[in-house]
PDB file of N, CA and C in Angstrom:
ATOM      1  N   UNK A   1     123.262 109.875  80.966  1.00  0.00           N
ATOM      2  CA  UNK A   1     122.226 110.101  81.961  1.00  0.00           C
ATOM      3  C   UNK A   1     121.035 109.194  81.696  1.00  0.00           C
ATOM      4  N   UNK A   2     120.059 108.632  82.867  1.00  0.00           N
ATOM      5  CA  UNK A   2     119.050 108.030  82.747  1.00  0.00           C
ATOM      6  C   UNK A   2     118.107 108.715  82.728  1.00  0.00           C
ATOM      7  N   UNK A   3     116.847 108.144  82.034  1.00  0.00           N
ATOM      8  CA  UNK A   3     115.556 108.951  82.319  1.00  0.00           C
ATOM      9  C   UNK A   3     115.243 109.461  83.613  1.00  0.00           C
ATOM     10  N   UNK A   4     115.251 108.495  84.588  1.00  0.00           N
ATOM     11  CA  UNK A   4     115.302 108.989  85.985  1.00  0.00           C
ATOM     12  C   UNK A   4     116.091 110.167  86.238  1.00  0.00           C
ATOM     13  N   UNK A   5     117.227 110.108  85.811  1.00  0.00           N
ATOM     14  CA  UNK A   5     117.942 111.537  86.700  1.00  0.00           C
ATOM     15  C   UNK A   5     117.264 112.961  85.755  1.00  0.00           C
ATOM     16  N   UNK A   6     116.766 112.624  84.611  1.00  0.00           N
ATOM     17  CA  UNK A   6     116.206 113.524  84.073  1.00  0.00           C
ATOM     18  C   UNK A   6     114.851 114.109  84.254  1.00  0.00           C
ATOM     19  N   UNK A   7     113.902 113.244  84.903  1.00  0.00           N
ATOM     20  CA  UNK A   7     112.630 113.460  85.137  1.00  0.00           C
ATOM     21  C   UNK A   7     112.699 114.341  86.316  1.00  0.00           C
ATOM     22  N   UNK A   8     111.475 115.399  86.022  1.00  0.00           N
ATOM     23  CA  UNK A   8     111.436 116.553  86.856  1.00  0.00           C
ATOM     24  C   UNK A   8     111.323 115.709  88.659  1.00  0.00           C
ATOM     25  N   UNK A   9     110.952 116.866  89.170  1.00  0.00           N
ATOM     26  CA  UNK A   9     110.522 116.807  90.699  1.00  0.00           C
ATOM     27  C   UNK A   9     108.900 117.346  90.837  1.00  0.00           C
ATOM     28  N   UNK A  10     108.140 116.958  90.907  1.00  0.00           N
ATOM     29  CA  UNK A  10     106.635 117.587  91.678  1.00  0.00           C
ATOM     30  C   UNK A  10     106.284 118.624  92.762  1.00  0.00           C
ATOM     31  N   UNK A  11     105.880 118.665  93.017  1.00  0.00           N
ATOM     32  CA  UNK A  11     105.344 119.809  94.328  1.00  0.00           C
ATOM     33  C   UNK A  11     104.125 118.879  95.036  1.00  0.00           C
ATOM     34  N   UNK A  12     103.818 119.113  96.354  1.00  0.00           N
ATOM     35  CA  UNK A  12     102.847 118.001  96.868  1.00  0.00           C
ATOM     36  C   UNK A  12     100.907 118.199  95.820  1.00  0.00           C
ATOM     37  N   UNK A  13     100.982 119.427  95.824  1.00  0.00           N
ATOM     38  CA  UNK A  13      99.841 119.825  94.844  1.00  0.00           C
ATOM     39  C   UNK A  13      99.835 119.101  93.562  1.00  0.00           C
ATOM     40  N   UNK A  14     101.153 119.029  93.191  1.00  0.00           N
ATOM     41  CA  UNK A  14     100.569 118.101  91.697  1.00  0.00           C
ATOM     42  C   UNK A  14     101.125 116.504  91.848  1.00  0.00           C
ATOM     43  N   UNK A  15     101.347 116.223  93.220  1.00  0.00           N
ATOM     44  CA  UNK A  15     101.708 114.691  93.550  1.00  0.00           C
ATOM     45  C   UNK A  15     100.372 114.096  93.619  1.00  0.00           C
ATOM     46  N   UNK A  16      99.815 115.131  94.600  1.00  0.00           N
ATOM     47  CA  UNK A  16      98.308 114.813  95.124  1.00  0.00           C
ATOM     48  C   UNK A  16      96.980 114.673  94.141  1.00  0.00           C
ATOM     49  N   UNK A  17      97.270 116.015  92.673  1.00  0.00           N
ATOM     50  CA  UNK A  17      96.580 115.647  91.800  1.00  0.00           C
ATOM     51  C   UNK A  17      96.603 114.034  90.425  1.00  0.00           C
ATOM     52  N   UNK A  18      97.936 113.922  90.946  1.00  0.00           N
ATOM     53  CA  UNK A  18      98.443 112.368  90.137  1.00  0.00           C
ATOM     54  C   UNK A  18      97.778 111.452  90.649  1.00  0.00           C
ATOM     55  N   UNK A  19      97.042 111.286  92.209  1.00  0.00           N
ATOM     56  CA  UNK A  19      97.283 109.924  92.910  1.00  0.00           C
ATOM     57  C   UNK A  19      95.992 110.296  93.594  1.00  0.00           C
ATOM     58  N   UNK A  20      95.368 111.698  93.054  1.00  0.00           N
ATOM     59  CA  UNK A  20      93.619 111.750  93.367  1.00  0.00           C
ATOM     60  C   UNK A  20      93.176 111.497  95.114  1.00  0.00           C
ATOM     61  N   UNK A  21      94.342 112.492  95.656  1.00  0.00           N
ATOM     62  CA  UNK A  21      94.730 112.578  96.543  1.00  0.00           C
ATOM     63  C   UNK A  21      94.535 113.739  97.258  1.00  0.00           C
ATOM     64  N   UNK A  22      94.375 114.390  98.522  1.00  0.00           N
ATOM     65  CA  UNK A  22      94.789 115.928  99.099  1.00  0.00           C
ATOM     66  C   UNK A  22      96.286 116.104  99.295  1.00  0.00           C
ATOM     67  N   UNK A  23      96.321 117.148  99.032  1.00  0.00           N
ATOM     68  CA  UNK A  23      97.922 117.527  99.893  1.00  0.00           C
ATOM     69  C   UNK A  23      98.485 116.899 101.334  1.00  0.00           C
ATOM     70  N   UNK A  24      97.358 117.951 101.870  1.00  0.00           N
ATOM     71  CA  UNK A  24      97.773 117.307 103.355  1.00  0.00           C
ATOM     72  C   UNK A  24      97.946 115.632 103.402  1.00  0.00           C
ATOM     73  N   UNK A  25      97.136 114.867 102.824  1.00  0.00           N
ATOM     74  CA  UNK A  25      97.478 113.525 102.771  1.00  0.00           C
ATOM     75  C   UNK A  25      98.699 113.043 102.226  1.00  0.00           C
ATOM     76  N   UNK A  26      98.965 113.284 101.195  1.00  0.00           N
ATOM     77  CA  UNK A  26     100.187 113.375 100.327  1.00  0.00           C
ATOM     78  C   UNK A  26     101.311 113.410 101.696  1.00  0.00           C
ATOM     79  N   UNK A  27     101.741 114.844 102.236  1.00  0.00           N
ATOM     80  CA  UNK A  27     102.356 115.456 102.815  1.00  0.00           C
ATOM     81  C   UNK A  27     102.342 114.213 104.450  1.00  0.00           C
ATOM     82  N   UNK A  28     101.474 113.834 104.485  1.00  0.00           N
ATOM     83  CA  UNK A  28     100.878 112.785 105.916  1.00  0.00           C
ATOM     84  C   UNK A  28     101.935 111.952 105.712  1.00  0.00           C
ATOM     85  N   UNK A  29     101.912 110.932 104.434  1.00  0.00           N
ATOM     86  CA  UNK A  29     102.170 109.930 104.051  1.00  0.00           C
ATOM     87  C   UNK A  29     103.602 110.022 103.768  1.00  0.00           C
ATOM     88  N   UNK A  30     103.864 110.758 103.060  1.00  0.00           N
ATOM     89  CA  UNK A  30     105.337 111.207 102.667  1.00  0.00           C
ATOM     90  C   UNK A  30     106.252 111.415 104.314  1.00  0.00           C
ATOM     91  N   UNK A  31     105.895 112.010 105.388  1.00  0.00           N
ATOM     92  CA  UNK A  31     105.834 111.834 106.625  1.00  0.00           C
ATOM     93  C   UNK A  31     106.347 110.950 107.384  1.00  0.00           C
ATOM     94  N   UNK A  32     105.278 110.128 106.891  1.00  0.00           N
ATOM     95  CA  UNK A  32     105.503 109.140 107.738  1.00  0.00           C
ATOM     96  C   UNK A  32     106.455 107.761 106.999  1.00  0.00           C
ATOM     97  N   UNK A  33     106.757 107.858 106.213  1.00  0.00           N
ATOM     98  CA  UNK A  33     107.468 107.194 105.005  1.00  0.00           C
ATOM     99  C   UNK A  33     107.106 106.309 104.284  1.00  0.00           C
ATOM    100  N   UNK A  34     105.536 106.445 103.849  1.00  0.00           N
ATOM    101  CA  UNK A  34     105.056 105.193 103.499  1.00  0.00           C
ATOM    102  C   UNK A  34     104.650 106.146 102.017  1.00  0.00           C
ATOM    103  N   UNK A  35     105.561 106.696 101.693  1.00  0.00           N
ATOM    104  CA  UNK A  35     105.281 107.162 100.649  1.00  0.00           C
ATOM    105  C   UNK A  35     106.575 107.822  99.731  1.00  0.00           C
ATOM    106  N   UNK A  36     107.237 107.509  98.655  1.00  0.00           N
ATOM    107  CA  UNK A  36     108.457 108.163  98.588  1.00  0.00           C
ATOM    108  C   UNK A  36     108.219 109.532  98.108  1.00  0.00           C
ATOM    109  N   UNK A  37     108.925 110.079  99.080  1.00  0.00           N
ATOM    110  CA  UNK A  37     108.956 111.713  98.682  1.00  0.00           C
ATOM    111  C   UNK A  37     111.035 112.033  98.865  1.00  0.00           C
ATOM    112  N   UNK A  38     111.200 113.270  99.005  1.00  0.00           N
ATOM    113  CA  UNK A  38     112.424 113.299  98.670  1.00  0.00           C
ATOM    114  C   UNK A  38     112.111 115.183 100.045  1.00  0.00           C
ATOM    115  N   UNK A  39     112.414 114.716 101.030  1.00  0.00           N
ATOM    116  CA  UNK A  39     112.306 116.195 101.750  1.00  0.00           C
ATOM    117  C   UNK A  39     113.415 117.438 101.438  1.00  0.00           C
ATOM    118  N   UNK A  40     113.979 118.720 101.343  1.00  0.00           N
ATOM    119  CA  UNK A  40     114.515 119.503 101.380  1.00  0.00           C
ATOM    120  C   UNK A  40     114.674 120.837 102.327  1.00  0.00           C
ATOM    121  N   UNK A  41     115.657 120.640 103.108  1.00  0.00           N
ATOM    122  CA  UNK A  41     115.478 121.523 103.789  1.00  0.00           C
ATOM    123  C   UNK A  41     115.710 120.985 105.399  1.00  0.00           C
ATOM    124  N   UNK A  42     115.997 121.771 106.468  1.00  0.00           N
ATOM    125  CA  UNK A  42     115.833 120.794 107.742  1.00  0.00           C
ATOM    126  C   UNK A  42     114.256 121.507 108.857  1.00  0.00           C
ATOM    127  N   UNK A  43     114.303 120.387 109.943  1.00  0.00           N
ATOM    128  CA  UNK A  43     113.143 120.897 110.670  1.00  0.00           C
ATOM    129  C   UNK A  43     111.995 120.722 110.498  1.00  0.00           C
ATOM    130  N   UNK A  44     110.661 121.582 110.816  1.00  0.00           N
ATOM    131  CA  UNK A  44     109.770 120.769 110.552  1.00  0.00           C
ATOM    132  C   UNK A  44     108.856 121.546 109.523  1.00  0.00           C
ATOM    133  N   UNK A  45     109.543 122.959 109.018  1.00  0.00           N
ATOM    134  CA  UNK A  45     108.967 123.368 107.663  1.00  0.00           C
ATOM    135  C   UNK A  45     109.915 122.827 106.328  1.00  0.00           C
ATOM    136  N   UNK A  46     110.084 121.759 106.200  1.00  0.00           N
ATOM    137  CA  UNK A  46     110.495 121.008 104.996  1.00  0.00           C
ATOM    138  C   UNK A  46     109.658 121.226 104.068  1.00  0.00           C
ATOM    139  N   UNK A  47     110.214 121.532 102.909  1.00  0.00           N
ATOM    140  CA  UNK A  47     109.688 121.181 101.973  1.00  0.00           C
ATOM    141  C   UNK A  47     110.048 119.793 101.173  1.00  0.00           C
ATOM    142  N   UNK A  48     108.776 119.424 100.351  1.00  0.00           N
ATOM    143  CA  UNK A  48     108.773 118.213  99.950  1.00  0.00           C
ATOM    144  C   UNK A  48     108.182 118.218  98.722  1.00  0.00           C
ATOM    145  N   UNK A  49     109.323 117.219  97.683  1.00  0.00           N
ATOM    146  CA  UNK A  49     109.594 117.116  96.752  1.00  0.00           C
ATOM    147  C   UNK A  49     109.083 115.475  96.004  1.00  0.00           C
ATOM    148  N   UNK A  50     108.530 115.367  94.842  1.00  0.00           N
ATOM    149  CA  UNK A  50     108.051 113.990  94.561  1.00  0.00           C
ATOM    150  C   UNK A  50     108.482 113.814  93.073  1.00  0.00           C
ATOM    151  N   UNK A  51     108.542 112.319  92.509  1.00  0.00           N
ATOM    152  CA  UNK A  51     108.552 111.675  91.144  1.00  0.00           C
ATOM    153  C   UNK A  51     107.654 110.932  90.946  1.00  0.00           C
ATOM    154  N   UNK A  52     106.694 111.496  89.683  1.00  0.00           N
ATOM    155  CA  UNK A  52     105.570 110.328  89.352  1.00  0.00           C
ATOM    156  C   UNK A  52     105.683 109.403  89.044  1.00  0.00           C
ATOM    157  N   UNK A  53     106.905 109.429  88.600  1.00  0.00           N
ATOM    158  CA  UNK A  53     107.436 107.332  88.552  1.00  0.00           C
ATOM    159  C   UNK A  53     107.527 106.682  89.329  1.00  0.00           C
ATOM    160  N   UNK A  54     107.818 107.208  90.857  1.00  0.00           N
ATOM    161  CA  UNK A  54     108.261 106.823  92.158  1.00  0.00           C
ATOM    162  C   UNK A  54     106.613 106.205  92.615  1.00  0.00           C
ATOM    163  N   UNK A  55     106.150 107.700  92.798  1.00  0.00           N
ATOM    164  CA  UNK A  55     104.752 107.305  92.659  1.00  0.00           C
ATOM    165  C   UNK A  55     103.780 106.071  92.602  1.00  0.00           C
ATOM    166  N   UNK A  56     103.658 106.500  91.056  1.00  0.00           N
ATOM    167  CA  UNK A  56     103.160 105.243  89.987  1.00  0.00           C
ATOM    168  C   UNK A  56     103.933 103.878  90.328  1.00  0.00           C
ATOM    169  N   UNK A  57     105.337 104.069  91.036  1.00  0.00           N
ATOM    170  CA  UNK A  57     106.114 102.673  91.473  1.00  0.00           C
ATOM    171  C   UNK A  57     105.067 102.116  92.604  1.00  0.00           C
ATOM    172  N   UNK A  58     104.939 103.457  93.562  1.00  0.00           N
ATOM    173  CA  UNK A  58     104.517 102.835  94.570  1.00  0.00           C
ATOM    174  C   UNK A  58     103.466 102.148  94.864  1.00  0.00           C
ATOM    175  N   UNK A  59     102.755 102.768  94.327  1.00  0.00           N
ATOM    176  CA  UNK A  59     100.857 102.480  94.016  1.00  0.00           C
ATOM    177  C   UNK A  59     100.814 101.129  93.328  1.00  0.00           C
ATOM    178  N   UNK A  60     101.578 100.801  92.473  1.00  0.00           N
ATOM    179  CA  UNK A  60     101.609  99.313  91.970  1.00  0.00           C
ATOM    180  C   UNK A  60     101.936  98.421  92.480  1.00  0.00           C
ATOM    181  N   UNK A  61     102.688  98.548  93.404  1.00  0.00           N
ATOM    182  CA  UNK A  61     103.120  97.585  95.402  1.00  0.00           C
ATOM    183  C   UNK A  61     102.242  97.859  95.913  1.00  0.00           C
ATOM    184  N   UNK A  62     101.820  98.894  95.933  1.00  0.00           N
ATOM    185  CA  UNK A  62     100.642  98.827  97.296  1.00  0.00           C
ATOM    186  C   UNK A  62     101.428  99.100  98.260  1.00  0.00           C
ATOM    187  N   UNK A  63     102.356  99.930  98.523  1.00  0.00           N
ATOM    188  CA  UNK A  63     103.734 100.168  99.531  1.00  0.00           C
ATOM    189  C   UNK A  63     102.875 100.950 100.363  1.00  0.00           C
ATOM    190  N   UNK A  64     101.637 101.559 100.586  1.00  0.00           N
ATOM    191  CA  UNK A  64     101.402 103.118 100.936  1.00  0.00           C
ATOM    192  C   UNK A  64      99.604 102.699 101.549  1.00  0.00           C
ATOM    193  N   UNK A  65      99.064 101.578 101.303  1.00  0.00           N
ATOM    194  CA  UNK A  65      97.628 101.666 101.104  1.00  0.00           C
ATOM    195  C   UNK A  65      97.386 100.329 102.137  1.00  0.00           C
ATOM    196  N   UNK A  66      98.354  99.568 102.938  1.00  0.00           N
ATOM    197  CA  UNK A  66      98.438  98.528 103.209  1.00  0.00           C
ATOM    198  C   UNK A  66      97.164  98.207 103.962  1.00  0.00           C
ATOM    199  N   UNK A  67      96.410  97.411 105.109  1.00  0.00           N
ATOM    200  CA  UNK A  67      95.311  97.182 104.882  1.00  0.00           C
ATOM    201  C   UNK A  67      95.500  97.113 106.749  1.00  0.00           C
ATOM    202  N   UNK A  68      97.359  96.995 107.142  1.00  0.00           N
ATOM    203  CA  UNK A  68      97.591  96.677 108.240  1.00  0.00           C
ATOM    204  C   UNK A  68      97.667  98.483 109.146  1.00  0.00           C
ATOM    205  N   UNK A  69      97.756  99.094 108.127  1.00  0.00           N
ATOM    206  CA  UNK A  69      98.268 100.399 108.616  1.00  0.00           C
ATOM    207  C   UNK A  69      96.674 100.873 109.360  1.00  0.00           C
ATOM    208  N   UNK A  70      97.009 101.182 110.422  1.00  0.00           N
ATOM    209  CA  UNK A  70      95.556 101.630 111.237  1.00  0.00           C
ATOM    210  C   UNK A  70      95.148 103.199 110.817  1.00  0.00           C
ATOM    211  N   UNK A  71      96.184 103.996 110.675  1.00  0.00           N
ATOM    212  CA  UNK A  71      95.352 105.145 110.167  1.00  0.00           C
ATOM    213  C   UNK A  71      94.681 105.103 109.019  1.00  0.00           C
ATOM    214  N   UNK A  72      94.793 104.119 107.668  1.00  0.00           N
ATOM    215  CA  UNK A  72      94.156 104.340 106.891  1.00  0.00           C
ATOM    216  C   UNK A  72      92.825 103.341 107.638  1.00  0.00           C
ATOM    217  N   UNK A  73      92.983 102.644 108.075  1.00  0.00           N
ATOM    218  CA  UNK A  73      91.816 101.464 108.545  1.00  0.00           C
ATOM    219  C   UNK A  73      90.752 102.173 109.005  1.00  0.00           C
ATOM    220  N   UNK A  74      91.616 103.462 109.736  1.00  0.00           N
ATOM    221  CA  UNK A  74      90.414 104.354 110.418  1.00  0.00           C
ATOM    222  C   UNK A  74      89.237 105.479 110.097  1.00  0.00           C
ATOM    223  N   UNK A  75      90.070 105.660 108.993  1.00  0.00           N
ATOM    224  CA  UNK A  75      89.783 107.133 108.028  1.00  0.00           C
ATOM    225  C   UNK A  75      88.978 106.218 107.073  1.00  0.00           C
ATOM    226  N   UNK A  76      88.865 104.915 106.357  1.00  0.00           N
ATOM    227  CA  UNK A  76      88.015 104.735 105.561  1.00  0.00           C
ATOM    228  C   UNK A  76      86.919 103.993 106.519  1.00  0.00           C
ATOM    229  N   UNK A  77      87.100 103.630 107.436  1.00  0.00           N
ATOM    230  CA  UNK A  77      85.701 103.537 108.750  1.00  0.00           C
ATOM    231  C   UNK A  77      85.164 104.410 108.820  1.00  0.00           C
ATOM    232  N   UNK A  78      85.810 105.773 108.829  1.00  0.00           N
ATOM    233  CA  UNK A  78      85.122 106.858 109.355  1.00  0.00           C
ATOM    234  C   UNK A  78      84.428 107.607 107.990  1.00  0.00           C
ATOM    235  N   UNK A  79      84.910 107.150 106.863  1.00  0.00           N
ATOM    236  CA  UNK A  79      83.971 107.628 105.485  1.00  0.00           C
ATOM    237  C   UNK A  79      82.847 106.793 105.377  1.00  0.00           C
ATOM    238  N   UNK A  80      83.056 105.558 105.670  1.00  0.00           N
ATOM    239  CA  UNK A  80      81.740 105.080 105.654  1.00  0.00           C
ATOM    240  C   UNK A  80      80.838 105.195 106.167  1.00  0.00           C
ATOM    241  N   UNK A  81      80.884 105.177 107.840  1.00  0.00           N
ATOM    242  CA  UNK A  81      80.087 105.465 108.340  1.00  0.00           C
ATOM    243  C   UNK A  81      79.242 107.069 108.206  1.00  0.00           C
ATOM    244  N   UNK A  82      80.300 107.418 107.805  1.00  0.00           N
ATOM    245  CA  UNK A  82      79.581 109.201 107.569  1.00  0.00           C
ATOM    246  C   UNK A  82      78.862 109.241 105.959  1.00  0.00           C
ATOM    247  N   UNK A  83      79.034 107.979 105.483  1.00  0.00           N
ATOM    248  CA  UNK A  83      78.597 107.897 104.327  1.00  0.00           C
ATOM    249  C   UNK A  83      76.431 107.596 104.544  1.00  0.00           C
ATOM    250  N   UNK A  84      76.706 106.472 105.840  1.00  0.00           N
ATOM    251  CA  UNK A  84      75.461 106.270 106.245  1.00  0.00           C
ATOM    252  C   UNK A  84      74.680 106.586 107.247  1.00  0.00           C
ATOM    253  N   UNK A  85      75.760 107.763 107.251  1.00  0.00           N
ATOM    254  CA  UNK A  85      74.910 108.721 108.173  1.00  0.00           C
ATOM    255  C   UNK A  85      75.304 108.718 109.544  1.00  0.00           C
ATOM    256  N   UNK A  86      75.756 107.982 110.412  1.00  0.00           N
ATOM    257  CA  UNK A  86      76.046 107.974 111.477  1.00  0.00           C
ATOM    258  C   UNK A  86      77.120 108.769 112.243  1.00  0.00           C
ATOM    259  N   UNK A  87      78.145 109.520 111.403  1.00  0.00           N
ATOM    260  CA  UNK A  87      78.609 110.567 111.707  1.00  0.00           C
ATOM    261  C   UNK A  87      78.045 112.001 111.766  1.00  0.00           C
TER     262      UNK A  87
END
């Protein structure tokens, strides 16, 4: 067996605390597939399952944070500006 098949599975709560993240974001991303998660279950109460290696893989590509993806483009527009007040 490899380390991989041996390393646990996560819960989105402690994916989200690895990657300094919310759930719901976690859960967004994993979603939409720009994030590897591993779903279980069918429909649209899936549960969802993660590896911090997968993770930690991803975040080091930059697979998940891209600069082209408009929802994140939008959500850190919208922190800033609420940062200076204009929200």
């Amino acid at each position: 067996m490899t380390s991989e098949a041996l390393e646990r599975f996560v819960d989105a709560d402690e994916a989200a605390t690895f990657l300094s993240l919310t759930r719901r974001r976690i859960l967004e991303l994993a979603r939409a597939a720009k994030l590897p998660g591993h779903p279980i279950g069918e429909g649209t109460r899936r549960v969802w399952r993660f590896r911090l290696s997968e993770l930690a893989n991803a975040l080091t590509k930059n697979v998940f944070t891209s600069q082209h993806d408009a929802g994140i483009r939008k959500r850190a527009g919208t922190r800033h500006r609420a940062a200076l007040g204009a929200v």
